[in-house]
N, C-alpha and C. Protein backbone atom coordinates (compact mmCIF):
# COMPACT_ATOMS: atom_id res chain seq x y z
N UNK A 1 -11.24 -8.06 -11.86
CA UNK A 1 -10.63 -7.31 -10.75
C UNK A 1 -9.63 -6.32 -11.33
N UNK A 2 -9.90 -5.08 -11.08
CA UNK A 2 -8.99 -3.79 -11.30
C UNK A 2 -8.76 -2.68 -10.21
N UNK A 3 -7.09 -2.50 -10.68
CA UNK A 3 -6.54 -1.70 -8.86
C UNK A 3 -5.32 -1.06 -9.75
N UNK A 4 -5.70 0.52 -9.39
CA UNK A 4 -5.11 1.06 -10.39
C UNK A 4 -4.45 2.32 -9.13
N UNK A 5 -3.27 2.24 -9.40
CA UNK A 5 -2.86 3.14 -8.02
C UNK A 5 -2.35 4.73 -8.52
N UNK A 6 -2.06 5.93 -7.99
CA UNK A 6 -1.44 6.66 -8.32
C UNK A 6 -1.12 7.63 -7.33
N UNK A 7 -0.60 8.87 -7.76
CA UNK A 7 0.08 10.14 -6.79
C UNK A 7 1.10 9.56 -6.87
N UNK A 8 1.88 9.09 -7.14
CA UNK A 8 3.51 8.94 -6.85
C UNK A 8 3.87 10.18 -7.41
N UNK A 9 5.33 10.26 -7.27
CA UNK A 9 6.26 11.41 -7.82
C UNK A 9 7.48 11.69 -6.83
N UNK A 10 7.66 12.85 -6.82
CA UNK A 10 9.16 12.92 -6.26
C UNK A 10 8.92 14.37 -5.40
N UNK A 11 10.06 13.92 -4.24
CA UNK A 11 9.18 14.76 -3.15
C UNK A 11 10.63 14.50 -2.33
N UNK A 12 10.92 15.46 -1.14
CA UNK A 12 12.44 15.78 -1.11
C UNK A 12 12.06 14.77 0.75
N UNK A 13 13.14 14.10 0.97
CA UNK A 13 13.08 13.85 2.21
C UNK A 13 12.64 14.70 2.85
N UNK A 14 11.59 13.58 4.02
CA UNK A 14 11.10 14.54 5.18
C UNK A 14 9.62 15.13 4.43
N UNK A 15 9.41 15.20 3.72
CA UNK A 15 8.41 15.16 2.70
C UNK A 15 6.90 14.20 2.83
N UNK A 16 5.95 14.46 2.27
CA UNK A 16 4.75 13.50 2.46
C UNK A 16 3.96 13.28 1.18
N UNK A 17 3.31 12.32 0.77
CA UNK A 17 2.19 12.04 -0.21
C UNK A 17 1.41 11.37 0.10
N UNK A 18 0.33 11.54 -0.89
CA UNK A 18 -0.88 10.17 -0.49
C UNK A 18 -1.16 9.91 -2.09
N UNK A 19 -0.47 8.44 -1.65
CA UNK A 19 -1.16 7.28 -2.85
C UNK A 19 -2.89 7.07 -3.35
N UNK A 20 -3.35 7.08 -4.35
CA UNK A 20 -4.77 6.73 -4.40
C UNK A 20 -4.65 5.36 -4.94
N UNK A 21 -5.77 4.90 -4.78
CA UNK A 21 -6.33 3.35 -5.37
C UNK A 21 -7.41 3.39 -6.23
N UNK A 22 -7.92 3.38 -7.01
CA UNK A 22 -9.11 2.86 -7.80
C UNK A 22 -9.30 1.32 -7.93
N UNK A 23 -10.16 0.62 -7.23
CA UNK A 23 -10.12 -0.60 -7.20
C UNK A 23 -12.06 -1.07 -7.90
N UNK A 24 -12.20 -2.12 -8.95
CA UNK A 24 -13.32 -2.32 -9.24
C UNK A 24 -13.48 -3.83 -9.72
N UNK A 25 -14.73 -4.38 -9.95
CA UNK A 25 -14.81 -5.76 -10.10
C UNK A 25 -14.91 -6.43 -8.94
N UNK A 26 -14.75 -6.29 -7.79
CA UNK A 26 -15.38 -6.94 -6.35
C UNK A 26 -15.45 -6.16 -5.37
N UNK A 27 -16.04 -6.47 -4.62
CA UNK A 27 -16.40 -6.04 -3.21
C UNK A 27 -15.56 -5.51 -2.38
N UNK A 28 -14.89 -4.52 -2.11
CA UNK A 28 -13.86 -4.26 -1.24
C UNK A 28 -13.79 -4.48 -0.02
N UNK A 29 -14.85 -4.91 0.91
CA UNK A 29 -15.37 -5.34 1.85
C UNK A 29 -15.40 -6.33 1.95
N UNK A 30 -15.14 -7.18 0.84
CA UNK A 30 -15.03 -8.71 1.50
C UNK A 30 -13.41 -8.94 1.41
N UNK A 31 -12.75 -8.61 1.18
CA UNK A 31 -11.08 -8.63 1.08
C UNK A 31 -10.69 -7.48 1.90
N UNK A 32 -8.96 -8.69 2.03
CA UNK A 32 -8.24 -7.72 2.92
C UNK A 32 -7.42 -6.53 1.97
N UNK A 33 -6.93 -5.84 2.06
CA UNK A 33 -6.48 -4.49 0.59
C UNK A 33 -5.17 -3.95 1.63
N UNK A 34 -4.20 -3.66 0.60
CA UNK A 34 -3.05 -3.22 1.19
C UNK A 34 -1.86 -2.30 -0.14
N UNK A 35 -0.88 -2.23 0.32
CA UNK A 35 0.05 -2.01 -0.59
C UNK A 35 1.21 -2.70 -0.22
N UNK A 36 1.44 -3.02 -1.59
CA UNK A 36 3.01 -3.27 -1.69
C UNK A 36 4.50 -2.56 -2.07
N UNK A 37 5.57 -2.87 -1.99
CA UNK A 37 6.08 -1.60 -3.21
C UNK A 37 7.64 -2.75 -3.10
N UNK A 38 8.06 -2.30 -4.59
CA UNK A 38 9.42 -2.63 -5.32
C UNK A 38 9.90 -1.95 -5.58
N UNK A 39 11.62 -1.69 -4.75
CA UNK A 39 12.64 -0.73 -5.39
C UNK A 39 13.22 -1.77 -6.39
N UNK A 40 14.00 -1.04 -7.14
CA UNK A 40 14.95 -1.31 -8.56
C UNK A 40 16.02 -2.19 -7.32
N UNK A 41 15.90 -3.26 -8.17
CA UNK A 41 17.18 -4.63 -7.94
C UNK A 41 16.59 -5.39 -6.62
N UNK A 42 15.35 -4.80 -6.22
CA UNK A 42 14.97 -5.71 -4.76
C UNK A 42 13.45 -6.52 -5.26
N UNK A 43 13.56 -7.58 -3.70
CA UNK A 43 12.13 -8.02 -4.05
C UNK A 43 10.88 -7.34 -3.79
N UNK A 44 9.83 -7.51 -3.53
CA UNK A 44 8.78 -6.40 -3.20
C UNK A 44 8.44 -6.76 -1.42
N UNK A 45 7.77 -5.65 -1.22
CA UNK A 45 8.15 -5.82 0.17
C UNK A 45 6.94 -5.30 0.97
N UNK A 46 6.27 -5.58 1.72
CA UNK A 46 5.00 -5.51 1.84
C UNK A 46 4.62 -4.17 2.96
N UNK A 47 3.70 -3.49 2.03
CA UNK A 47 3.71 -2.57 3.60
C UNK A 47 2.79 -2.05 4.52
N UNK A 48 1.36 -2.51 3.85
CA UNK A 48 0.54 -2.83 4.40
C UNK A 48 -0.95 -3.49 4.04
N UNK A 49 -1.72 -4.07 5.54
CA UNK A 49 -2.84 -4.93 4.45
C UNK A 49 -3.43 -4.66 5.74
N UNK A 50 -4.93 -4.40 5.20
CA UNK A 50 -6.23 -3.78 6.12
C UNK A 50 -6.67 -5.15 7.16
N UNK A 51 -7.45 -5.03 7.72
CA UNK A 51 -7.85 -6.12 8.41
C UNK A 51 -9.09 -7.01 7.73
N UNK A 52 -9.94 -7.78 8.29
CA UNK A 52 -10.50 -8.76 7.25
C UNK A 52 -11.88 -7.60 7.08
N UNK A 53 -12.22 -7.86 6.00
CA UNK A 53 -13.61 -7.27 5.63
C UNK A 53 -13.29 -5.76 4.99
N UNK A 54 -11.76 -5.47 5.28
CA UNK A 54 -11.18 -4.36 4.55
C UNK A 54 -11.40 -3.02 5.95
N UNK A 55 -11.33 -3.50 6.87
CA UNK A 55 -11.21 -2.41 7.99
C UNK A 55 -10.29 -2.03 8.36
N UNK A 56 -9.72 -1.02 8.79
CA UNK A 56 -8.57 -0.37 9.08
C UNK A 56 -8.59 0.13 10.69
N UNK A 57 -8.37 -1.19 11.35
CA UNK A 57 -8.30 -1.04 12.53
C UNK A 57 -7.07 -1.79 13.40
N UNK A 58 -6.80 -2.12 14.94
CA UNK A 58 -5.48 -1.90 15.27
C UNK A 58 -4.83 -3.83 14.31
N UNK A 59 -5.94 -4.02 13.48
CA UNK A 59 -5.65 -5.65 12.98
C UNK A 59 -4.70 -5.25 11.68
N UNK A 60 -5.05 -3.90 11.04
CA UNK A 60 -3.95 -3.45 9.88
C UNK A 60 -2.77 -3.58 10.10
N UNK A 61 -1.93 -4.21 9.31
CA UNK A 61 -0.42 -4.29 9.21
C UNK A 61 0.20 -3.49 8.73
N UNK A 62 1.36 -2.74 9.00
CA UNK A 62 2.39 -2.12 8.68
C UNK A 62 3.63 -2.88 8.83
N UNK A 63 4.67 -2.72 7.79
CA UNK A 63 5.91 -3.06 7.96
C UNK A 63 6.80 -2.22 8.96
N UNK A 64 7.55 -2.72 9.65
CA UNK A 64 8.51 -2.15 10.84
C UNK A 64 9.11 -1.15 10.01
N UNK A 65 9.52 -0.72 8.53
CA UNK A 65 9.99 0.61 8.21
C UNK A 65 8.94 1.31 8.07
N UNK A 66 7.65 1.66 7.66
CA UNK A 66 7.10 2.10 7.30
C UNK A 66 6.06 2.50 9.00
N UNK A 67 5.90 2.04 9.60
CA UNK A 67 5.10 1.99 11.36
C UNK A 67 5.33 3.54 11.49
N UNK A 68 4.14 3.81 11.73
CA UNK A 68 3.88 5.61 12.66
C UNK A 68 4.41 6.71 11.44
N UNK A 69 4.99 6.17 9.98
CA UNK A 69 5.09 7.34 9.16
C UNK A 69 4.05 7.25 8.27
N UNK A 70 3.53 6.27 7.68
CA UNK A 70 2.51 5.37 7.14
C UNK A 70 0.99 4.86 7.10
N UNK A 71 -0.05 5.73 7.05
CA UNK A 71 -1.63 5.32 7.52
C UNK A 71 -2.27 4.68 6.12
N UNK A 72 -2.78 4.06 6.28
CA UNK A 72 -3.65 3.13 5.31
C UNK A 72 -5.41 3.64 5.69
N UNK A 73 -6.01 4.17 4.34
CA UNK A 73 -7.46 4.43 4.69
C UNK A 73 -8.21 3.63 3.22
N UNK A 74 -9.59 3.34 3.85
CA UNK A 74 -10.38 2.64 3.00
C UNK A 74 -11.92 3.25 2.46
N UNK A 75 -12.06 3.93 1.25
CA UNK A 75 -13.26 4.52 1.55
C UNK A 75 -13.97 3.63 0.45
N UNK A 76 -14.96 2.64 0.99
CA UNK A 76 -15.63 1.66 0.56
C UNK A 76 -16.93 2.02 -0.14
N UNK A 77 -17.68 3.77 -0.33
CA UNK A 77 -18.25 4.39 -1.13
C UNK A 77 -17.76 4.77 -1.94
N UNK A 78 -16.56 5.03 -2.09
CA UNK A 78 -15.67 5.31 -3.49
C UNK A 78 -14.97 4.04 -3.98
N UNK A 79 -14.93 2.89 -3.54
CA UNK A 79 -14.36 1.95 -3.76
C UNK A 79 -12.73 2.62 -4.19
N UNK A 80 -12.10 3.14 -2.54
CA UNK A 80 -11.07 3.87 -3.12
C UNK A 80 -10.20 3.20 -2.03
N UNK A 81 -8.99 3.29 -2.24
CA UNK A 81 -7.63 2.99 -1.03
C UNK A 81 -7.37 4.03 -0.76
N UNK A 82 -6.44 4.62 0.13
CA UNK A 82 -5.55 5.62 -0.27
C UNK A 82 -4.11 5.09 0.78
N UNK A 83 -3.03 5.74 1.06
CA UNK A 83 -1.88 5.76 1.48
C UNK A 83 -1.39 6.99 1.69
N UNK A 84 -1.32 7.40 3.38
CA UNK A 84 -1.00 8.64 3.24
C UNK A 84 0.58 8.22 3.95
N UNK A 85 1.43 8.89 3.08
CA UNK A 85 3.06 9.19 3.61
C UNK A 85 3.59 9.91 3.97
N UNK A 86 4.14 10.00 5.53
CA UNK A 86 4.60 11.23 5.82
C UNK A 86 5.99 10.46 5.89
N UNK A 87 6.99 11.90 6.60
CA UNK A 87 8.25 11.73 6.14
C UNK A 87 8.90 10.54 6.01
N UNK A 88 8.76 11.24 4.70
CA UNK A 88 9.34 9.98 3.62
C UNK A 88 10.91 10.03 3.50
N UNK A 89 11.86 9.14 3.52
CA UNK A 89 13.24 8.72 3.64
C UNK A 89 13.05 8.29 2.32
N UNK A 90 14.51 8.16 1.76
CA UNK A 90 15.24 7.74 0.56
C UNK A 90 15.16 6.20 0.22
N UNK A 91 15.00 5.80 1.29
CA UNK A 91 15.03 4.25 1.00
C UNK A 91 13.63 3.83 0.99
N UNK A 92 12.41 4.64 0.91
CA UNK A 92 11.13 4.49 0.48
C UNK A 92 11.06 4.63 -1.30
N UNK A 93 11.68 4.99 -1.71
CA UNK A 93 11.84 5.32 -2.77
C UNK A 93 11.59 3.85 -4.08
N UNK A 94 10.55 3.43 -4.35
CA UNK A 94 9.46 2.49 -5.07
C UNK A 94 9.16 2.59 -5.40
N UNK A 95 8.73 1.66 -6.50
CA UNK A 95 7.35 1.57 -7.24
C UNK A 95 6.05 0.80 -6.44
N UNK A 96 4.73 1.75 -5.92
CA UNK A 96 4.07 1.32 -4.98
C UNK A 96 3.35 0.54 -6.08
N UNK A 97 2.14 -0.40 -4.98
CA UNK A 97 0.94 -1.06 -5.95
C UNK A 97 0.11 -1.76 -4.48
N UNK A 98 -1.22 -1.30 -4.92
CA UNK A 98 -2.10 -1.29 -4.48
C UNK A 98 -2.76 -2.95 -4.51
N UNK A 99 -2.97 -3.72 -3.81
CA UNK A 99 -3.48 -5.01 -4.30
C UNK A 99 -4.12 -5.54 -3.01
N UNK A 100 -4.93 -6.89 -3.16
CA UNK A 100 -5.62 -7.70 -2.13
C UNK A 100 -4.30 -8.48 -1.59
N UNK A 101 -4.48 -8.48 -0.29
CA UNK A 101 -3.69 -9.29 0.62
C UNK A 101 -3.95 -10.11 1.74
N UNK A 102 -3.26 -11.16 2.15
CA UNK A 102 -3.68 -12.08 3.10
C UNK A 102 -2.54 -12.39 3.94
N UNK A 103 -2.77 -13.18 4.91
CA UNK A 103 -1.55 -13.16 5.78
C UNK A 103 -1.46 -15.09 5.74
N UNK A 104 -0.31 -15.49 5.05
CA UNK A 104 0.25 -16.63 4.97
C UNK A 104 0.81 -17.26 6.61
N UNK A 105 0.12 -17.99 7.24
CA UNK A 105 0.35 -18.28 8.24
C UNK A 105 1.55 -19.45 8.38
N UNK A 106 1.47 -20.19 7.40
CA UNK A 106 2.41 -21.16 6.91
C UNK A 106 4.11 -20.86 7.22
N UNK A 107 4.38 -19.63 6.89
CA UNK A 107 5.65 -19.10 6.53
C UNK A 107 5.63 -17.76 7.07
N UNK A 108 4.32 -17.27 7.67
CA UNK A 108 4.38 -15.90 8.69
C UNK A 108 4.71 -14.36 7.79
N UNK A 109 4.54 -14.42 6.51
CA UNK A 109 4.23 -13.66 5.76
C UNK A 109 2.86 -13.06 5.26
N UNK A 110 3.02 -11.88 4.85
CA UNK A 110 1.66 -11.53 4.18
C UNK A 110 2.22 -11.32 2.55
N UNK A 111 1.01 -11.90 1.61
CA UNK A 111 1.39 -11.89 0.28
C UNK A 111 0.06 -10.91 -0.43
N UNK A 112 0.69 -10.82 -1.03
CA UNK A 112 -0.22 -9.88 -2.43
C UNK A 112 -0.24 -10.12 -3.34
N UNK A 113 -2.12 -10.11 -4.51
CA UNK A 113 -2.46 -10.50 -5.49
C UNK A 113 -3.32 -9.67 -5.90
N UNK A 114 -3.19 -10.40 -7.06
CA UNK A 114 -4.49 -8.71 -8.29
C UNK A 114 -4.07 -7.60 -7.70
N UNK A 115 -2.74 -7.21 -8.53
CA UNK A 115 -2.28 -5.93 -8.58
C UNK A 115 -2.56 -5.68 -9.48
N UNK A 116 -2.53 -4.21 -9.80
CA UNK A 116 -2.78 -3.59 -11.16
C UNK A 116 -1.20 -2.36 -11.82
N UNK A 117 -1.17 -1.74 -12.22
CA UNK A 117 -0.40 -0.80 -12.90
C UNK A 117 0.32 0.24 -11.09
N UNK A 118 1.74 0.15 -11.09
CA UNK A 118 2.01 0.72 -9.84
C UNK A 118 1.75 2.03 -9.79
N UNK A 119 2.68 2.84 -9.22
CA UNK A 119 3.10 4.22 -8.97
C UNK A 119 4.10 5.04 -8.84
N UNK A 120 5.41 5.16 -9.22
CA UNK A 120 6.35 5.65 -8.71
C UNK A 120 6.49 6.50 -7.72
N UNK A 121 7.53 6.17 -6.41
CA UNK A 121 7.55 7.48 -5.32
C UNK A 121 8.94 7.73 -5.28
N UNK A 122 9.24 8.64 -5.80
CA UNK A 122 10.86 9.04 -5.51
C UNK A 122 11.06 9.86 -4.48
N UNK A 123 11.97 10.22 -3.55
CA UNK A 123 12.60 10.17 -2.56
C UNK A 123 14.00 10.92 -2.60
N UNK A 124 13.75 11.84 -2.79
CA UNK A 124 15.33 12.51 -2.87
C UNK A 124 15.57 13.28 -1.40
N UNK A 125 17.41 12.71 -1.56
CA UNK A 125 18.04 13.25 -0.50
C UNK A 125 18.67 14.64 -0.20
């Protein structure tokens, strides 16, 4: 399993990017696929994960910061992710990563696994 993310960079508030994914070694269709991201001194923080079978429909999760600035797309002939960001705030400012995710019902979290190499998104004010 390989998930290799990129487009990060630095981009001025109010600003937009789109993350790519290269994901290979399984089926993207049978997993759920999302992103995560870690600022410097925090834990990682989840921001979104497709629905089951890897569909991107109203079952996709977004985190309450990230909701209505944030679209998650899946193109399952390219075995590609992407992440498109629109205005982007300072406190988005992470290292993204692209990985399979599930929703921990136990503890009402969603977690992420088989990540690969992140992305940096800087965020200037």
């Amino acid at each position: 399993v390989q998930l290799q993310a990129s487009g990060g960079g630095l981009v001025q508030t109010g600003g937009s990017l789109r993350l790519s994914c290269t994901a290979s070694g399984f089926a993207l269709d049978e997993y759920r696929l999302g992103w995560f991201r870690q600022a410097p001194g925090k834990y990682r923080e989840g921001v979104s994960c497709s629905g089951f079978g890897g569909r991107v429909d109203d079952s996709t999760y977004y985190a309450d910061s990230v909701k209505g600035r944030f679209t998650l797309s899946i193109d399952n002939v390219r075995n590609m992710l992407h992440l498109q960001m629109n205005s982007l705030k300072p406190e988005d400012t992470a290292v993204y990563y692209c990985a399979q995710c599930r929703f921990e019902a136990s503890y009402g979290e969603y977690e992420y696994d088989q990540w690969g190499q992140g992305t940096l998104v800087t965020v200037s004010s």
